[in-house]
PDB file of N, CA and C in Angstrom:
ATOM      1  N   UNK A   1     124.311  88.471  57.402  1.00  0.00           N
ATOM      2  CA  UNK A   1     122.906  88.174  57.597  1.00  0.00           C
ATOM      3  C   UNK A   1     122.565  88.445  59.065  1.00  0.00           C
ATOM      4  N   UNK A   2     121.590  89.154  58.810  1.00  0.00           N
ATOM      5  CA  UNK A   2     121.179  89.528  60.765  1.00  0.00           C
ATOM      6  C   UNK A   2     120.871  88.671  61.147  1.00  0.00           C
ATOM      7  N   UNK A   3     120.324  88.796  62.621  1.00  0.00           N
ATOM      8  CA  UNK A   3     119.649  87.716  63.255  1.00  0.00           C
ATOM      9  C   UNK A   3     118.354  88.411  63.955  1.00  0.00           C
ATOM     10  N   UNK A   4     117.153  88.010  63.847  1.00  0.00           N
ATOM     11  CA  UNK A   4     115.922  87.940  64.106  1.00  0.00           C
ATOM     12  C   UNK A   4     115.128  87.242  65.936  1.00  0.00           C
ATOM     13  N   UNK A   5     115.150  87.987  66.904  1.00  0.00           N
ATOM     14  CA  UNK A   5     114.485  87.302  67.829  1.00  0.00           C
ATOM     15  C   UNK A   5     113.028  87.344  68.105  1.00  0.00           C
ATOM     16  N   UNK A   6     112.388  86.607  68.472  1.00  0.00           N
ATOM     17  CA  UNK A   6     110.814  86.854  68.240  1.00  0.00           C
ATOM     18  C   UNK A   6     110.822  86.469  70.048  1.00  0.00           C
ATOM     19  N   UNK A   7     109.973  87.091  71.039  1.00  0.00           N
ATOM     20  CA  UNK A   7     109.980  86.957  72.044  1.00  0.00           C
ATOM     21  C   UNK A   7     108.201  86.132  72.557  1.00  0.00           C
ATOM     22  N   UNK A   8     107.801  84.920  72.855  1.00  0.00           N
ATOM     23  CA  UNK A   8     106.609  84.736  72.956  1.00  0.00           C
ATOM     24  C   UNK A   8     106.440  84.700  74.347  1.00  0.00           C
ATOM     25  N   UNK A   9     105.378  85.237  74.981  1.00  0.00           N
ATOM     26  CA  UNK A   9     105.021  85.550  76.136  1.00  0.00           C
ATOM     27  C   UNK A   9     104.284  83.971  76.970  1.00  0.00           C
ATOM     28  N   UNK A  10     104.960  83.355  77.733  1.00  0.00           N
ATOM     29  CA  UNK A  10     104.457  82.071  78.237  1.00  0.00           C
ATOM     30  C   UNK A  10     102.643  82.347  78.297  1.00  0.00           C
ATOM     31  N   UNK A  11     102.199  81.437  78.625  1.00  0.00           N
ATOM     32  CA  UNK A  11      99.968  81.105  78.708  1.00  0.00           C
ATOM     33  C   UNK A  11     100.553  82.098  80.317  1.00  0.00           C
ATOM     34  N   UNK A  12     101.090  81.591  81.313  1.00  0.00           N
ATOM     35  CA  UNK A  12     100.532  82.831  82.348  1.00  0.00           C
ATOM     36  C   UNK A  12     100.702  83.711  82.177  1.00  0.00           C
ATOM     37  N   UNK A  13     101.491  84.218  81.360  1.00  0.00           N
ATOM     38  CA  UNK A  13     102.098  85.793  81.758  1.00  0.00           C
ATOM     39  C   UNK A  13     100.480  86.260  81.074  1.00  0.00           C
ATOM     40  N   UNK A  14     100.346  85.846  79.627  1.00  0.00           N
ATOM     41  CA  UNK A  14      99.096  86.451  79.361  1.00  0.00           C
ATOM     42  C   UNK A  14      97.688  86.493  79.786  1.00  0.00           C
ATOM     43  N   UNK A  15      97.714  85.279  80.878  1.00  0.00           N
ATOM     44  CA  UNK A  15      96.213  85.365  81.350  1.00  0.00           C
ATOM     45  C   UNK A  15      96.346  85.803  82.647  1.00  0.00           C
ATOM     46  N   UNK A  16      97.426  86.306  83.314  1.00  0.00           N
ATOM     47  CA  UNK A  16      97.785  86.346  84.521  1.00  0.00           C
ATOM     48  C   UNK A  16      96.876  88.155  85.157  1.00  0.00           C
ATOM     49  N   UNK A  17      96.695  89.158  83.940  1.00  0.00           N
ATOM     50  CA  UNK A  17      95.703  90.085  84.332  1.00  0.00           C
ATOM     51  C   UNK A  17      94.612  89.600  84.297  1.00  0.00           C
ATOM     52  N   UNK A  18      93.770  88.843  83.594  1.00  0.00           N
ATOM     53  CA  UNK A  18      92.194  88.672  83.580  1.00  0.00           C
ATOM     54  C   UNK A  18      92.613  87.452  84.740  1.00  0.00           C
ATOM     55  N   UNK A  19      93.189  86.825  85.302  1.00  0.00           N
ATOM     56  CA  UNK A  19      92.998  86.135  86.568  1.00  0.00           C
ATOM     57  C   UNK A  19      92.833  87.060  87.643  1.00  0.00           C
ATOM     58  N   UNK A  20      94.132  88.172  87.837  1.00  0.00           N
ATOM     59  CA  UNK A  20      93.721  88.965  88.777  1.00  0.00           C
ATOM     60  C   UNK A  20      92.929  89.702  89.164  1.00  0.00           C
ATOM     61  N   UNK A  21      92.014  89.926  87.769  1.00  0.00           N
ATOM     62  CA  UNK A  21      90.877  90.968  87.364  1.00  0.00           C
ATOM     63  C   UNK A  21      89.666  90.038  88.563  1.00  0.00           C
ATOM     64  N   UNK A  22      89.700  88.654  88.250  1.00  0.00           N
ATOM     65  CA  UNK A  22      88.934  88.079  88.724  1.00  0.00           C
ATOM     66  C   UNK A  22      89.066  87.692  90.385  1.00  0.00           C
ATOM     67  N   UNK A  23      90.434  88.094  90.578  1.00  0.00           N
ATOM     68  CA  UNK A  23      90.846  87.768  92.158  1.00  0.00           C
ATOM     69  C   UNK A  23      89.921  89.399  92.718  1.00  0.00           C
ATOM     70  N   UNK A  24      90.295  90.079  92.588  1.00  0.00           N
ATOM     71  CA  UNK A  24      90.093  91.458  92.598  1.00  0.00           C
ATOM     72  C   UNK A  24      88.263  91.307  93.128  1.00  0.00           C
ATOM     73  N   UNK A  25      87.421  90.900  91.810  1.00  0.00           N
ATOM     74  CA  UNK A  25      86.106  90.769  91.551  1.00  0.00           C
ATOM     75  C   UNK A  25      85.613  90.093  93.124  1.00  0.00           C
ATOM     76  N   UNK A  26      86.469  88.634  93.487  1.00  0.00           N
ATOM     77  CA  UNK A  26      86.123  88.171  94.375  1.00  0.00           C
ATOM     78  C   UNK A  26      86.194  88.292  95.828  1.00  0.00           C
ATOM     79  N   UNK A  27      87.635  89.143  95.588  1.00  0.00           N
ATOM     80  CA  UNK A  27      87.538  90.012  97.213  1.00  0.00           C
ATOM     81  C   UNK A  27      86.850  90.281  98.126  1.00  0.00           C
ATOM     82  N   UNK A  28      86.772  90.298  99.295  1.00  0.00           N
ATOM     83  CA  UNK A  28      85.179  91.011  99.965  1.00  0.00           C
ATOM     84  C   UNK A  28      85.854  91.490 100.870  1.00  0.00           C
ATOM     85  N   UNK A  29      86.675  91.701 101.320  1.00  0.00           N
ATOM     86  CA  UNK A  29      87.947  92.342 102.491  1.00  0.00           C
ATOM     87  C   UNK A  29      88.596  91.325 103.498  1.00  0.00           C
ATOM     88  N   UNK A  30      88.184  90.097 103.122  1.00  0.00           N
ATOM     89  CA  UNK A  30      88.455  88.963 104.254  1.00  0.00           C
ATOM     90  C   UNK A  30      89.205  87.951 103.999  1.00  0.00           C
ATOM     91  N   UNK A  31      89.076  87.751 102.672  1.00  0.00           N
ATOM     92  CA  UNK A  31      88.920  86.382 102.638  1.00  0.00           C
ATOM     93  C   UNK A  31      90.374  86.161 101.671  1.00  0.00           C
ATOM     94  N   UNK A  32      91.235  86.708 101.918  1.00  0.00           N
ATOM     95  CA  UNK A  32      92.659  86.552 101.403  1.00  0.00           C
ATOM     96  C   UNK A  32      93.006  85.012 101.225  1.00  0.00           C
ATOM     97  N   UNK A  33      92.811  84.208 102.405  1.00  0.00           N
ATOM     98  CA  UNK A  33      93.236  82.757 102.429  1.00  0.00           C
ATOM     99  C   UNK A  33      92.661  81.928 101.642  1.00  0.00           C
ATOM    100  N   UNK A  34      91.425  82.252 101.160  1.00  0.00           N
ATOM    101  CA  UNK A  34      90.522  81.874 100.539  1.00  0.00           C
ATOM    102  C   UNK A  34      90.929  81.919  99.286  1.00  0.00           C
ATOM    103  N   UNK A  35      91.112  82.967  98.969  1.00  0.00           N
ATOM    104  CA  UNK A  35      91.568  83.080  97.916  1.00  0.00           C
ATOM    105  C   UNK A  35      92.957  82.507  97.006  1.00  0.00           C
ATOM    106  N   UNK A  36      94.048  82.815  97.803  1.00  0.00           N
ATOM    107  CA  UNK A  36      95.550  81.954  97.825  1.00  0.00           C
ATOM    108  C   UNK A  36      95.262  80.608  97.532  1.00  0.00           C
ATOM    109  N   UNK A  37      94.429  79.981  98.352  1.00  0.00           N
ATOM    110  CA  UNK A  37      93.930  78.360  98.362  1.00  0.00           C
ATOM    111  C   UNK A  37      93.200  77.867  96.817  1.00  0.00           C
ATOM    112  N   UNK A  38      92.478  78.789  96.524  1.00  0.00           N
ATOM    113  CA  UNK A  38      91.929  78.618  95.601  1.00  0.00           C
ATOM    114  C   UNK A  38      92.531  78.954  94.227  1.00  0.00           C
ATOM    115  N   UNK A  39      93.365  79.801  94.538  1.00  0.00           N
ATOM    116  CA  UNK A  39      94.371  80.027  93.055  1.00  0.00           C
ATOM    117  C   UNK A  39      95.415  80.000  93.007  1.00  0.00           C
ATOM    118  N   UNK A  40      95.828  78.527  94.135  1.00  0.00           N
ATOM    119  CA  UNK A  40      97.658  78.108  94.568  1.00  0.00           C
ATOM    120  C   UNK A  40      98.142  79.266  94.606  1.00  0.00           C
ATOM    121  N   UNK A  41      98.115  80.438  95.131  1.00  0.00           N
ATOM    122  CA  UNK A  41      99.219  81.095  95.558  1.00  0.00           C
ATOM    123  C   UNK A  41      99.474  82.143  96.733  1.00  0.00           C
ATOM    124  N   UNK A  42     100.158  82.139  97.202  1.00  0.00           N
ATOM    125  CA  UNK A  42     100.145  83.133  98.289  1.00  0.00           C
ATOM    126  C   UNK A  42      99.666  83.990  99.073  1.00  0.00           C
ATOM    127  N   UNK A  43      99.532  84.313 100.435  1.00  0.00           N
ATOM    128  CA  UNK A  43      98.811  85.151 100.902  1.00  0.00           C
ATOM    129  C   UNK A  43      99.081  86.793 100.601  1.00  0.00           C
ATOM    130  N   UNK A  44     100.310  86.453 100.495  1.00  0.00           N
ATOM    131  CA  UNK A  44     100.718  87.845 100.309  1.00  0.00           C
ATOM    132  C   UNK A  44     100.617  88.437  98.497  1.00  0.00           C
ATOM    133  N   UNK A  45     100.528  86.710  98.032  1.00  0.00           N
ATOM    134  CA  UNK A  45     100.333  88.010  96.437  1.00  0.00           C
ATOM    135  C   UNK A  45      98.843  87.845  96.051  1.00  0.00           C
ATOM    136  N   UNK A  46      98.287  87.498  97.065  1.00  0.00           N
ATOM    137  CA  UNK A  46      96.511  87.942  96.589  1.00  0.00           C
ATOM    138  C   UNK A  46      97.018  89.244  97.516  1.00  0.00           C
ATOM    139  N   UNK A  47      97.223  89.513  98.680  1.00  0.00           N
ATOM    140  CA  UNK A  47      96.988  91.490  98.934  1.00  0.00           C
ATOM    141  C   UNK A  47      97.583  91.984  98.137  1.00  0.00           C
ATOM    142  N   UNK A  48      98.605  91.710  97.357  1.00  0.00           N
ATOM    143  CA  UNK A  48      99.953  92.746  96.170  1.00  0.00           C
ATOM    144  C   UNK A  48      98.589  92.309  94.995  1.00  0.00           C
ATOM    145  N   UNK A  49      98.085  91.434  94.282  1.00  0.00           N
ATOM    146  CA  UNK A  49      96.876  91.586  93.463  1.00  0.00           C
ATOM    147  C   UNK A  49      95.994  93.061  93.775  1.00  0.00           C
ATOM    148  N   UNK A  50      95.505  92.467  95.086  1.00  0.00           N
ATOM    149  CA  UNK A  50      94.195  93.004  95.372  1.00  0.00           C
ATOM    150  C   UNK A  50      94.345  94.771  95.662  1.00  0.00           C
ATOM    151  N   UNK A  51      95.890  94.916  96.305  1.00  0.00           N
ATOM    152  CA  UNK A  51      96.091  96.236  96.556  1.00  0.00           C
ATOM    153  C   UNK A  51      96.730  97.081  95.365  1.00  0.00           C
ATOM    154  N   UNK A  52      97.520  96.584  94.856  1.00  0.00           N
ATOM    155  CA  UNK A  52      98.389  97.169  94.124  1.00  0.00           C
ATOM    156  C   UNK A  52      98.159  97.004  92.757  1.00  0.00           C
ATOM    157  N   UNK A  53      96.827  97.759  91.873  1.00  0.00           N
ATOM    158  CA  UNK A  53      96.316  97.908  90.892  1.00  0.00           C
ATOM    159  C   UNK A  53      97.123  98.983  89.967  1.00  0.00           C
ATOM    160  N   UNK A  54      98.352  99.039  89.446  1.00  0.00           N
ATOM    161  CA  UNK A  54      99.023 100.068  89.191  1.00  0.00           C
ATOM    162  C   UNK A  54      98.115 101.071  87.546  1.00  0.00           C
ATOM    163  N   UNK A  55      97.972 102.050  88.226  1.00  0.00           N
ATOM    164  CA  UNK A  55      97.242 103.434  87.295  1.00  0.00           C
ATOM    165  C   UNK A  55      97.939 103.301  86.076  1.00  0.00           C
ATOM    166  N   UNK A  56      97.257 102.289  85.000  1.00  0.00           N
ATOM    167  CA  UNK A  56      98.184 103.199  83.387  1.00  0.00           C
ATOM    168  C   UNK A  56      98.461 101.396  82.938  1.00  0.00           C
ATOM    169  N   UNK A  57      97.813 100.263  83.446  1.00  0.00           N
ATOM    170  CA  UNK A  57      98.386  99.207  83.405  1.00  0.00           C
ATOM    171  C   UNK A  57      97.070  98.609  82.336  1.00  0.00           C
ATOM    172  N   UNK A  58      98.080  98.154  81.614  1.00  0.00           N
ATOM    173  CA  UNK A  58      96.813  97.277  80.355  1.00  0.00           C
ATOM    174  C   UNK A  58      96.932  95.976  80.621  1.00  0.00           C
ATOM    175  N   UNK A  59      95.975  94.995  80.913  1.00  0.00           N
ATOM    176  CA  UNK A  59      95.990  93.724  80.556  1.00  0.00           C
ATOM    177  C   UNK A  59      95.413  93.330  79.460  1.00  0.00           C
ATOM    178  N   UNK A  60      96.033  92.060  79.456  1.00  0.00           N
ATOM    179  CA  UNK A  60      95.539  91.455  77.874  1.00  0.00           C
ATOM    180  C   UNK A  60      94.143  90.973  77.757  1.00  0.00           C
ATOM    181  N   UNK A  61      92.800  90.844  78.466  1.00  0.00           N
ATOM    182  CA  UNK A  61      91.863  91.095  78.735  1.00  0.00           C
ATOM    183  C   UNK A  61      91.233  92.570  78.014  1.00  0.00           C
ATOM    184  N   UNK A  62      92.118  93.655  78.236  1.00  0.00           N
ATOM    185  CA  UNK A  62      91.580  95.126  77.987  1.00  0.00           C
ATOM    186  C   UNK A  62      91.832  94.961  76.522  1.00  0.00           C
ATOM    187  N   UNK A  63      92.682  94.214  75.993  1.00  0.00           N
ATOM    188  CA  UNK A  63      93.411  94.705  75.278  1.00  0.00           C
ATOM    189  C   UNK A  63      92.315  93.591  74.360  1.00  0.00           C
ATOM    190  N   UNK A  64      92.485  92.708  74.255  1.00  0.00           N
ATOM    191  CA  UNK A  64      91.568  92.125  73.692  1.00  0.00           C
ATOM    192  C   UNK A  64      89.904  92.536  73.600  1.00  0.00           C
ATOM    193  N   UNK A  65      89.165  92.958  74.609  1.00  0.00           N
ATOM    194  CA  UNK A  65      88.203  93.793  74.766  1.00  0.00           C
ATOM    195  C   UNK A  65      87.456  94.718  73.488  1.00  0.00           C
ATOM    196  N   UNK A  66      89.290  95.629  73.613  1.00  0.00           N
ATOM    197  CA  UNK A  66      89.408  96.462  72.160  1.00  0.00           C
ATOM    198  C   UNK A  66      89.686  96.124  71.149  1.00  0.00           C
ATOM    199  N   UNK A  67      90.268  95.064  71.039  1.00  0.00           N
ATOM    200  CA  UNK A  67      89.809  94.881  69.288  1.00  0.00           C
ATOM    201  C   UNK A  67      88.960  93.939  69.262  1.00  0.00           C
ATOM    202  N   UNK A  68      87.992  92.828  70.034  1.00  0.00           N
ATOM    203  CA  UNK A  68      86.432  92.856  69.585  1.00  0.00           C
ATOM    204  C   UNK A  68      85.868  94.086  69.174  1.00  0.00           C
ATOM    205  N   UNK A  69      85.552  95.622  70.187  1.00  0.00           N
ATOM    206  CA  UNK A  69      84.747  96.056  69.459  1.00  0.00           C
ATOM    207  C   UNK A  69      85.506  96.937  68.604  1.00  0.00           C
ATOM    208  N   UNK A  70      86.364  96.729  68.153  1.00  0.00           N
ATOM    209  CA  UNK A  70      86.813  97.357  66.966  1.00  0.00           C
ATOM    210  C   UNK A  70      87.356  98.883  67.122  1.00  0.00           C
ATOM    211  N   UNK A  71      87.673  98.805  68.836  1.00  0.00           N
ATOM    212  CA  UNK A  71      88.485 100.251  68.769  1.00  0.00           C
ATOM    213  C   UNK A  71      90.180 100.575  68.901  1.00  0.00           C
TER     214      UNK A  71
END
Protein backbone atom coordinates (compact mmCIF):
# COMPACT_ATOMS: atom_id res chain seq x y z
CA UNK A 1 0.00 0.00 0.00
CA UNK A 2 1.56 3.39 -0.96
CA UNK A 3 1.75 6.23 0.97
CA UNK A 4 0.05 9.55 0.09
CA UNK A 5 1.54 13.14 1.21
CA UNK A 6 -0.65 16.13 0.87
CA UNK A 7 1.52 19.31 1.45
CA UNK A 8 -0.70 22.45 2.98
CA UNK A 9 0.78 25.75 2.57
CA UNK A 10 0.77 27.65 6.21
CA UNK A 11 -2.07 31.29 6.19
CA UNK A 12 1.40 33.31 5.52
CA UNK A 13 2.95 31.70 2.94
CA UNK A 14 -0.43 32.28 1.08
CA UNK A 15 -1.22 35.77 1.89
CA UNK A 16 2.32 36.74 2.05
CA UNK A 17 2.08 38.08 -2.01
CA UNK A 18 -1.13 40.18 -1.66
CA UNK A 19 0.65 41.65 1.61
CA UNK A 20 3.58 42.56 -0.40
CA UNK A 21 1.43 43.67 -3.27
CA UNK A 22 0.21 46.07 -0.68
CA UNK A 23 3.73 46.99 0.84
CA UNK A 24 4.76 47.78 -2.72
CA UNK A 25 1.27 50.02 -3.23
CA UNK A 26 2.42 51.96 -0.13
CA UNK A 27 5.90 52.80 -0.89
CA UNK A 28 6.66 56.38 -1.76
CA UNK A 29 10.62 56.03 -1.80
CA UNK A 30 11.08 56.90 1.92
CA UNK A 31 9.40 55.51 4.10
CA UNK A 32 10.97 51.92 4.52
CA UNK A 33 10.82 52.25 8.48
CA UNK A 34 7.48 52.99 8.25
CA UNK A 35 6.70 50.43 6.76
CA UNK A 36 8.80 47.45 8.72
CA UNK A 37 6.98 49.07 11.87
CA UNK A 38 3.86 48.68 10.53
CA UNK A 39 4.08 45.13 9.18
CA UNK A 40 6.61 43.77 12.11
CA UNK A 41 9.26 43.23 9.87
CA UNK A 42 12.43 44.36 8.78
CA UNK A 43 14.07 47.07 7.16
CA UNK A 44 15.74 45.22 4.92
CA UNK A 45 12.83 42.88 3.79
CA UNK A 46 10.49 45.80 3.00
CA UNK A 47 13.59 46.98 0.29
CA UNK A 48 13.94 42.90 -0.84
CA UNK A 49 9.72 43.36 -1.07
CA UNK A 50 9.81 46.60 -2.60
CA UNK A 51 12.89 45.95 -4.94
CA UNK A 52 12.95 42.59 -5.85
CA UNK A 53 9.61 41.92 -7.77
CA UNK A 54 10.84 38.74 -9.57
CA UNK A 55 9.48 38.71 -13.60
CA UNK A 56 7.26 35.38 -14.05
CA UNK A 57 6.10 35.32 -10.22
CA UNK A 58 2.34 34.45 -9.46
CA UNK A 59 0.80 35.25 -6.25
CA UNK A 60 -2.10 33.81 -4.82
CA UNK A 61 -3.95 37.11 -5.13
CA UNK A 62 -3.34 36.74 -9.18
CA UNK A 63 -4.22 33.57 -8.98
CA UNK A 64 -7.34 33.90 -7.33
CA UNK A 65 -8.18 37.08 -9.44
CA UNK A 66 -8.37 34.38 -12.28
CA UNK A 67 -10.64 32.17 -11.35
CA UNK A 68 -13.24 34.90 -10.15
CA UNK A 69 -13.36 36.00 -13.59
CA UNK A 70 -13.37 32.77 -14.91
CA UNK A 71 -10.10 32.70 -16.85
Amino acid sequence: MGVTSIYVHKEDSLIRGIRDNIIRSEFNGYNYSYLAKKYKLTDRTIRDIVDNKIEGQVSFEDILKDTLNGD
